[in-house]
Structure formats: C-alpha cells, structure tokens
Protein backbone atom coordinates (compact mmCIF):
# COMPACT_ATOMS: atom_id res chain seq x y z
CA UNK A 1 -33.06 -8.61 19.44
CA UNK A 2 -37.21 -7.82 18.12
CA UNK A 3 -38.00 -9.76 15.22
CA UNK A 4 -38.98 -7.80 12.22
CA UNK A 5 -43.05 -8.95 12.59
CA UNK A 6 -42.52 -7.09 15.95
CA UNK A 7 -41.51 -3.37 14.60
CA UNK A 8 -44.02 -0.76 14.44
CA UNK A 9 -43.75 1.65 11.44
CA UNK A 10 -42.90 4.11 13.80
CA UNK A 11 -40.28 1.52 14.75
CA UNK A 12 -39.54 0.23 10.86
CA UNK A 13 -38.73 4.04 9.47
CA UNK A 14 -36.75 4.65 12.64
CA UNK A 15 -34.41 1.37 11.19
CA UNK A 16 -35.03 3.15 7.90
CA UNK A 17 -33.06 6.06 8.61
CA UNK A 18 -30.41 4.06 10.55
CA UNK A 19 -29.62 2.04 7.41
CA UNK A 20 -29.46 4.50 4.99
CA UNK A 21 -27.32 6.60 7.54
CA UNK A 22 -24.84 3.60 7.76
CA UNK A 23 -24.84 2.72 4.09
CA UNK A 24 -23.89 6.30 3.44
CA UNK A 25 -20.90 6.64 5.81
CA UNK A 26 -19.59 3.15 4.60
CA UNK A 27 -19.81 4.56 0.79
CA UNK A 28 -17.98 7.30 2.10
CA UNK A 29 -15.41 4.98 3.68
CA UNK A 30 -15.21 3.05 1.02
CA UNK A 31 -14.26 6.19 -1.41
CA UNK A 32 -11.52 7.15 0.88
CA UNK A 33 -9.92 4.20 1.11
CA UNK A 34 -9.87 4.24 -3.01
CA UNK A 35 -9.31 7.69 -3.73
CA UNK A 36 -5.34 6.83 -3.78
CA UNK A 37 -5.77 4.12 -6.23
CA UNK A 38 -8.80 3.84 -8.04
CA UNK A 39 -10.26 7.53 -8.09
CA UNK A 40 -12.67 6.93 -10.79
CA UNK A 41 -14.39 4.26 -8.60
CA UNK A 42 -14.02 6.19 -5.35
CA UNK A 43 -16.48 8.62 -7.42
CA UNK A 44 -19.06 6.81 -8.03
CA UNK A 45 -19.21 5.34 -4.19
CA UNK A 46 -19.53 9.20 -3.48
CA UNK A 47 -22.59 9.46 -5.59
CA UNK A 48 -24.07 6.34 -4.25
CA UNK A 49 -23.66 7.75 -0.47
CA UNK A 50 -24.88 11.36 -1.84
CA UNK A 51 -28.50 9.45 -3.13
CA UNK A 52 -28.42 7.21 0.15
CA UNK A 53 -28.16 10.75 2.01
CA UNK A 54 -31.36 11.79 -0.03
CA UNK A 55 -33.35 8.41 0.73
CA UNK A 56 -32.11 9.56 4.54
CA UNK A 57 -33.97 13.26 4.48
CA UNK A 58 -36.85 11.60 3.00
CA UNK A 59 -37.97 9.03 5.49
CA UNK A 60 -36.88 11.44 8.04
CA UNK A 61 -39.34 14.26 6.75
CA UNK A 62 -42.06 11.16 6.67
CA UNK A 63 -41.21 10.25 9.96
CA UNK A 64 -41.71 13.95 11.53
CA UNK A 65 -44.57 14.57 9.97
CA UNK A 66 -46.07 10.90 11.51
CA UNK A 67 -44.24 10.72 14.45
CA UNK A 68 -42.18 14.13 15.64
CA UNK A 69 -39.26 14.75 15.98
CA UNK A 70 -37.45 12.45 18.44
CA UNK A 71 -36.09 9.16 16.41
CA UNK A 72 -35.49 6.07 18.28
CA UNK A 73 -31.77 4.76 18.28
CA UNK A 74 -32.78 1.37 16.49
CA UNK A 75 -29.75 -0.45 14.74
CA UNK A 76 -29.74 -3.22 11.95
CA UNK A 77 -27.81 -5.54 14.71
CA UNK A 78 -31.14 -4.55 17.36
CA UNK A 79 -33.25 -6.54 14.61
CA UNK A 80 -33.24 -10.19 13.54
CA UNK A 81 -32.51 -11.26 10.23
CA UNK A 82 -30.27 -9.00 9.22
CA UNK A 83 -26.99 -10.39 8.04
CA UNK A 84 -23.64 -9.40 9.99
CA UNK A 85 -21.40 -7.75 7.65
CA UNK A 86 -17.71 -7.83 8.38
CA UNK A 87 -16.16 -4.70 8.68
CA UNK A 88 -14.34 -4.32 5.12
CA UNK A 89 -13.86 -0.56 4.92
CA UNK A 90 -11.47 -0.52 8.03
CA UNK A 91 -8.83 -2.62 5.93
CA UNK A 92 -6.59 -0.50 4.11
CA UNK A 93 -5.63 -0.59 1.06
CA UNK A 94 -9.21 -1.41 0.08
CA UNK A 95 -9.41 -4.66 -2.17
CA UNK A 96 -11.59 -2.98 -5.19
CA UNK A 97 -13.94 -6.37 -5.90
CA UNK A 98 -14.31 -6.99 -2.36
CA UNK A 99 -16.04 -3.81 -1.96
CA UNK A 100 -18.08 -3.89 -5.28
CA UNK A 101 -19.30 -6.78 -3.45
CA UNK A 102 -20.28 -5.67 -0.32
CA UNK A 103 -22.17 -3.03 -1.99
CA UNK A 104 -23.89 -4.69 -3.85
CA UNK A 105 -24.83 -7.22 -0.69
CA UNK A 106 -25.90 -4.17 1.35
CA UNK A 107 -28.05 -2.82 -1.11
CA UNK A 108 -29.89 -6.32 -2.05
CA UNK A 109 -30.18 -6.76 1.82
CA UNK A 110 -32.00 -2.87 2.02
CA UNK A 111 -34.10 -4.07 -1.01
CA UNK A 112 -35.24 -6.85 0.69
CA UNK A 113 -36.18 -4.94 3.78
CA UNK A 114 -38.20 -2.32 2.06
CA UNK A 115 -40.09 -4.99 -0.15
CA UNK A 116 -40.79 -7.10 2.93
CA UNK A 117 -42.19 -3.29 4.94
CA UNK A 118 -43.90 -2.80 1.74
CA UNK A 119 -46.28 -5.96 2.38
CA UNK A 120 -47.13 -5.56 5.68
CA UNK A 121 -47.75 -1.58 6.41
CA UNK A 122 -50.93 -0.41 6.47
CA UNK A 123 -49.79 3.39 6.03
CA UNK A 124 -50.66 4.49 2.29
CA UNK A 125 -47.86 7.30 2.81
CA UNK A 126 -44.81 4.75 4.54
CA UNK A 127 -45.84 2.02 1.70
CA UNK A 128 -45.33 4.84 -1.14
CA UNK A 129 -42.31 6.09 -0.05
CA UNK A 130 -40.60 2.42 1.17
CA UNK A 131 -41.79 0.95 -2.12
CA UNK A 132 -40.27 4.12 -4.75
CA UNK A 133 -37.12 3.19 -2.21
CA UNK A 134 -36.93 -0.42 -2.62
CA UNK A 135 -36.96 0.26 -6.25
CA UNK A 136 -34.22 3.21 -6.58
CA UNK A 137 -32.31 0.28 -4.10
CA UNK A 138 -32.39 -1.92 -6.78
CA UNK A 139 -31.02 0.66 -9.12
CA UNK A 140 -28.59 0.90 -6.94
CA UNK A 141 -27.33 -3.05 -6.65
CA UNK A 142 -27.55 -2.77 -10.09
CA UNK A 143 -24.89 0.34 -10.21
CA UNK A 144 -22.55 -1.36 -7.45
CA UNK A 145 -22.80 -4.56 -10.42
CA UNK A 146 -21.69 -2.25 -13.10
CA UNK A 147 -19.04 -0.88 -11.12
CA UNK A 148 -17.79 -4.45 -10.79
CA UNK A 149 -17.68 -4.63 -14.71
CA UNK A 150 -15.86 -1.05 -15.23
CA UNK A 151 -12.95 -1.07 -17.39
CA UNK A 152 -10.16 0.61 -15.23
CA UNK A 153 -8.32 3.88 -16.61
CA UNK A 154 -5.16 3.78 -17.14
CA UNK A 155 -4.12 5.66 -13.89
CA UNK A 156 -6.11 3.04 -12.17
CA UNK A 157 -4.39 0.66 -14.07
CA UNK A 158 -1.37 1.65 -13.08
CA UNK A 159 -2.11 1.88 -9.54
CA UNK A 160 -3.70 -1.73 -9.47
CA UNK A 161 -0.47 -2.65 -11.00
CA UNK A 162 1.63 -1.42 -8.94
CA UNK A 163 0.03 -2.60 -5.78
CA UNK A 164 -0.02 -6.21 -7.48
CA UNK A 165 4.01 -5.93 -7.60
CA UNK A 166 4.40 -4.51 -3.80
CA UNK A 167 1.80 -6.82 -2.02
CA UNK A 168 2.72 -10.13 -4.08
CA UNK A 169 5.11 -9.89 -7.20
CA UNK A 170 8.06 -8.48 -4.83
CA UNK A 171 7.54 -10.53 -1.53
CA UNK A 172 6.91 -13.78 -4.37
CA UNK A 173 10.40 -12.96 -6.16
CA UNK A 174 12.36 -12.46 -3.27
CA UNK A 175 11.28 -16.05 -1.76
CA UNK A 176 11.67 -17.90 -5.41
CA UNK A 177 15.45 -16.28 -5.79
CA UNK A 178 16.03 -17.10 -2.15
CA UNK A 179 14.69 -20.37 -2.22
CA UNK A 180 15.97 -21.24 -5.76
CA UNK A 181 19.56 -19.86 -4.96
CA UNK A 182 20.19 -20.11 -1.51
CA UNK A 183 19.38 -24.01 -1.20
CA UNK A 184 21.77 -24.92 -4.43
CA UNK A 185 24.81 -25.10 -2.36
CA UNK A 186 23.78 -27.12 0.82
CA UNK A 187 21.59 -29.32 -1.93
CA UNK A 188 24.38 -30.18 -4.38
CA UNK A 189 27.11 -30.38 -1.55
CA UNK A 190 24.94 -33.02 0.02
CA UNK A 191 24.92 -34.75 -3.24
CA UNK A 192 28.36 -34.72 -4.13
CA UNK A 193 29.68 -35.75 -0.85
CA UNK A 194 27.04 -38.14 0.17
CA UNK A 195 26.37 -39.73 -3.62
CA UNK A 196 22.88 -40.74 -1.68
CA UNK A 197 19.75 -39.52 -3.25
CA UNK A 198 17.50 -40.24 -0.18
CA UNK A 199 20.13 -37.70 2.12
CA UNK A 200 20.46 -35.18 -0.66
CA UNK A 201 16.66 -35.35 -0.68
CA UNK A 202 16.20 -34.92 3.20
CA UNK A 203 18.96 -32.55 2.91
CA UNK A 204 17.08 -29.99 0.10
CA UNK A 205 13.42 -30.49 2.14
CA UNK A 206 15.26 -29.13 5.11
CA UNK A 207 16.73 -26.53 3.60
CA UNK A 208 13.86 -25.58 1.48
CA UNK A 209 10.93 -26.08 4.58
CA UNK A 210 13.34 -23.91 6.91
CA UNK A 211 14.00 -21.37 4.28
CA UNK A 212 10.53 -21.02 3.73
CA UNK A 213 9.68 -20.26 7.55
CA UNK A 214 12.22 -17.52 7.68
CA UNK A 215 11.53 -15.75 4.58
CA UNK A 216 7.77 -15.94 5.53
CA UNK A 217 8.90 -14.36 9.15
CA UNK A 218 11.24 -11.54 7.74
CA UNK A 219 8.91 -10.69 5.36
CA UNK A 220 5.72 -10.67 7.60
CA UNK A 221 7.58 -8.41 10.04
CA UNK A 222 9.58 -6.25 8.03
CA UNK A 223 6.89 -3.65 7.86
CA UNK A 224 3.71 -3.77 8.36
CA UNK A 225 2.63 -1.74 5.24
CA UNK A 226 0.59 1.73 6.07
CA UNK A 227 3.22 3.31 5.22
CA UNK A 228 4.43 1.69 2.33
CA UNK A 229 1.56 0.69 1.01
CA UNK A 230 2.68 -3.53 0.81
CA UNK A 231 -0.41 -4.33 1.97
CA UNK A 232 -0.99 -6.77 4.71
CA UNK A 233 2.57 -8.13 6.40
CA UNK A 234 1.07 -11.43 6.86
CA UNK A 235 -0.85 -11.85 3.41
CA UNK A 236 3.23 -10.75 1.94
CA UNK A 237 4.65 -13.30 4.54
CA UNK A 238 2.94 -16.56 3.76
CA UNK A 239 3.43 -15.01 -0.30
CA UNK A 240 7.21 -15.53 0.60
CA UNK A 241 7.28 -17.64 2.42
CA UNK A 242 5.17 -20.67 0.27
CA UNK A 243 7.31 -19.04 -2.90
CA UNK A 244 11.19 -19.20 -1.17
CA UNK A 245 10.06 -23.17 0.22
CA UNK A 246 8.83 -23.62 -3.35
CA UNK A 247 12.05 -22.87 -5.00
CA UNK A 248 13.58 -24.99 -2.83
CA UNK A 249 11.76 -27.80 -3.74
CA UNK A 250 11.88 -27.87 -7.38
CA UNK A 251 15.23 -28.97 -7.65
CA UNK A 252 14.92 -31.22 -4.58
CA UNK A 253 12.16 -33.00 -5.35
CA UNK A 254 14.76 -35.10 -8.39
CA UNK A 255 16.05 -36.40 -5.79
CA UNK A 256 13.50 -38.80 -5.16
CA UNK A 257 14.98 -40.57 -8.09
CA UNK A 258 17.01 -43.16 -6.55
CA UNK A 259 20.27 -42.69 -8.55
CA UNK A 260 21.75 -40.02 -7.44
CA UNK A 261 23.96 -39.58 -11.30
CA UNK A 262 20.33 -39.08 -12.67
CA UNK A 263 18.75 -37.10 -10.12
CA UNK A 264 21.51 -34.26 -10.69
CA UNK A 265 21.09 -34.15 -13.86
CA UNK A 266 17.47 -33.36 -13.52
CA UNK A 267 17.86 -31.19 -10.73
CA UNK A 268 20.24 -29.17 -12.87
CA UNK A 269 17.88 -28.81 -15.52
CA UNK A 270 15.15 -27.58 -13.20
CA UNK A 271 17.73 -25.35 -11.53
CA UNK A 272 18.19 -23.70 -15.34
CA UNK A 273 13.85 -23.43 -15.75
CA UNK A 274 13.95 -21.81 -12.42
CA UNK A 275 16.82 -19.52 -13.03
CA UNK A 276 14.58 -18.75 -16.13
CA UNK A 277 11.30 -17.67 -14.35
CA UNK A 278 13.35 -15.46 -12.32
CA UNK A 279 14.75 -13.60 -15.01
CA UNK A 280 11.52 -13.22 -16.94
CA UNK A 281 9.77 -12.31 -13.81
CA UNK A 282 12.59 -9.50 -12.97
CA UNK A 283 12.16 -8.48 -16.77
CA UNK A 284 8.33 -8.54 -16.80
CA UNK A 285 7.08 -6.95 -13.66
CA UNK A 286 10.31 -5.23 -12.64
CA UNK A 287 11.05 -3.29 -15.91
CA UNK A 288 14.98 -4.94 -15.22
CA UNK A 289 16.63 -5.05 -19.09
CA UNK A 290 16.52 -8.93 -20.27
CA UNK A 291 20.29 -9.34 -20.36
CA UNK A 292 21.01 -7.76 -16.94
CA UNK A 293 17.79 -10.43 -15.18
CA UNK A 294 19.60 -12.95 -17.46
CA UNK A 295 23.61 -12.18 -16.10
CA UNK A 296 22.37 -11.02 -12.51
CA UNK A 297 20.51 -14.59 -11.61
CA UNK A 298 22.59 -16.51 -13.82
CA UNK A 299 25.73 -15.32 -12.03
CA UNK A 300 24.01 -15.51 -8.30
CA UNK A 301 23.03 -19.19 -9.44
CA UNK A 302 26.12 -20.22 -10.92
CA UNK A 303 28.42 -19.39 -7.57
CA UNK A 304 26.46 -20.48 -5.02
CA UNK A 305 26.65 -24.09 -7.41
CA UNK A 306 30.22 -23.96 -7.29
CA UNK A 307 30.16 -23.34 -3.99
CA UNK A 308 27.67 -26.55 -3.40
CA UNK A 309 30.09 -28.24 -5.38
CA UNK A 310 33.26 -27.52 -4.14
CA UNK A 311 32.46 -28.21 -0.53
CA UNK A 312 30.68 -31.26 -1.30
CA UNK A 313 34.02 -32.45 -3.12
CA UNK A 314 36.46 -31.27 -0.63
C-alpha cells in the first residue's frame, strides 16, 4: 500500500476517478436492491450516482488534458488510510438506514480526501476542480442525511411493514405460541404429578431451552429467503428461536417459588397474559378478527392444559 504523501497528482486524480467510479456503481446497487420496497429512496440513490458519474467525466477530462489518455488502475484499498467498507449492497433485502449510512460515510470519507489533495497540490487547475468537488461532496453527505430523515410514502410504508411482519413479527409469533403452548402440558403434568416446584421448574427450563433450539433450527432452515423475501434465515432463526424459549419461560420461571400450590397459581396467571399477547399480536400485525385470535389461542391453550393436567393426575 503508498501512503497518501506518496501519490503524485497524476497518481491522486487517477484515485479520483476510481472513487467516484465505485461510489457510483454502489449508488446504483444500492437503488436496485430498494427499488422493490422503498422506490422513492431508490430514486434519489440514482441521482446521487448520476452527479458522482458527472464528478467522474470531469476529473477524467482534467486528467487527459494533464496527463493523456492512459489512467493508472489505482484503487482506494492500493492507498493507506482509507477505511474498509463492508460490502452492504450485496445483502438483499437492503436494510434502508444501514445504507443511508454508508452513504453518508462514503461521501464524508471522499470529502476528506479532496480537502486533504486540496492542501497539498501545487496545480492551480487539480486544486480548482478537487476543491468545487469536495464541496458538491459535502452537499452530497448532507443529501444521504436528509434521506435518513425522509418521511416514507405510504407504499413504502407498506412495504417496510410488511417486511417487519415476514423477517421478525411471523418467525417471533410462531416461537411465543410454540413456546407458550407447547410447554403447558409437560410443565403442569410435572407439577401435578410431582407436587415439587424445584422438578416442575427443571422440568419447564428443559422444555422451554430445547424448544427454543428447535424452533430456532426449523426456522433458520426452512428457507433461506430470496425467494420469499423473509430476510436472512439465521437473523428469523435466533428471532424464534429466543421468542419460542421465552414463552417457555414465563410460566416456568413461578416455579422458583417453593410451594408448588402458589407457583401454579402464578404460572396460570402468566399463562392467561401470555395467551393475551398472542392474541393481540395475531390481531395487530396479522389483521386476524379479535374474537377469532381470542377463541383460536384460547382454545390451543386450554387443551394442551388439560392435557398437562390429566396426565400429570393419572
């Protein structure tokens, strides 16, 4: 790697070109990945690479008319000092804020460049043309702010909102019913036929740890989201995973009462609150009718409890 104090100018608008060459095809990524969801957005990156495509043609007529017409293949990674930038655009579906912030890091880091080229050229023309680009850079980190701070349409509303309830709301309420449901009956059996709150707890924290690691496994690998559009299979995964071991424990966790009388009765309670959630949840982000979340998890929750119950009695 040179160090920047090393660079020539023919050397420093050689870089010039290569960063505002990269900057543009990354805006241009970055619009495709959010045409689907946020259009509006995906826009303005468009304009942004358009004006880093001009600030390209400029320093490349400069550099012809100093320098010819062959350009040395010099890379931001070739020089030191530039900062490594991890290679966001490739993930899809794009997270919007984490690429209003990588814009806005790229064009502070340009800025910076051209301020720093500014001080120590010698070349009237290079220092005129670096320095009106340093500026209209700073315009630019400005722009990739504001886009930050853009009230969404409604379409892009919509889509955010409907990517929130694939990549998290639906992997989250499928672990929360499993883990709130599924672990009632080996929970209460334990209690009823052990009357120990210290089994009935090691009992539940089984059930709820081991539900938890296969939720979070089917989940993970039940698709791996470019087609669907569920986002990442792990990021869904450890959502329903920590959510399914987390309904498990709410009701579990009583039984660190040591009477096991009192402990049920709390656990039942907190069975009821969870039960709740559920329903509102289903209601809420699912657009399911208040008394069919109520009756459908009510119903679930009430036989697998009898269930618990009965075989913990038998």
């Amino acid at each position: 790697m040179k160090t920047f104090e090393s660079l020539t100018e023919r050397e420093i608008l050689a870089l010039a070109i290569s960063l505002e060459e990269e900057d543009a095809r990354i805006y241009e990524d970055f619009a495709a990945g959010l045409d689907e969801n946020y259009p509006e957005q995906a826009a303005k990156f468009r304009e942004m690479r358009k004006e880093e495509d001009g600030h390209r043609h400029r320093l490349l007529e400069l550099y012809k008319s100093r320098f010819g017409d062959h350009v040395p293949h010099i890379r931001r990674q070739d020089v030191r000092g530039f900062v490594d930038r991890k290679p966001v655009w490739l993930v899809r579906p794009l997270g919007l804020k984490t690429v209003q912030k990588t814009a806005e890091t790229m064009e502070v880091e340009t800025r910076r460049f051209y301020e720093a080229v500014c001080r120590r050229t010698t070349d009237t023309g290079i220092r005129q043309l670096l320095g009106d680009l340093a500026e209209e850079e700073r315009n630019h980190a400005h722009t990739a702010e504001q886009i930050a701070l853009t009230k969404l349409s409604e379409d892009e509303t919509s889509r955010a909102k409907r990517l929130f309830v694939l990549q998290v709301i639906q992997p989250g309420l499928a672990g929360l019913m499993d883990g709130s449901v599924s672990t009632l009956a080996p929970l209460f059996c334990a209690a009823f036929a052990t009357h120990s709150s210290k089994a009935t707890f090691l009992v539940g924290l089984a059930a709820s740890v081991g539900a938890g690691i296969s939720m979070g496994f089917a989940e993970a690998l039940s698709d791996d989201g470019a087609l669907t559009g569920r986002g990442h299979p792990w990021a869904r995964g450890t959502v329903c995973g920590l959510m399914t071991a987390l309904g498990g424990l709410g009701h579990t966790l009583p039984y660190l009462i040591p009477n096991y009388k009192t402990a049920t009765s709390i656990a039942v309670c907190v069975v009821l609150v969870e039960l709740g959630i559920i329903s509102w949840v289903r209601h809420r982000f699912m657009d399911t009718p208040w008394a069919s979340a109520l009756f459908q998890v009510a119903l679930g929750g009430a036989l697998v409890f009898l269930a618990g119950v009965l075989i913990g009695n038998s």
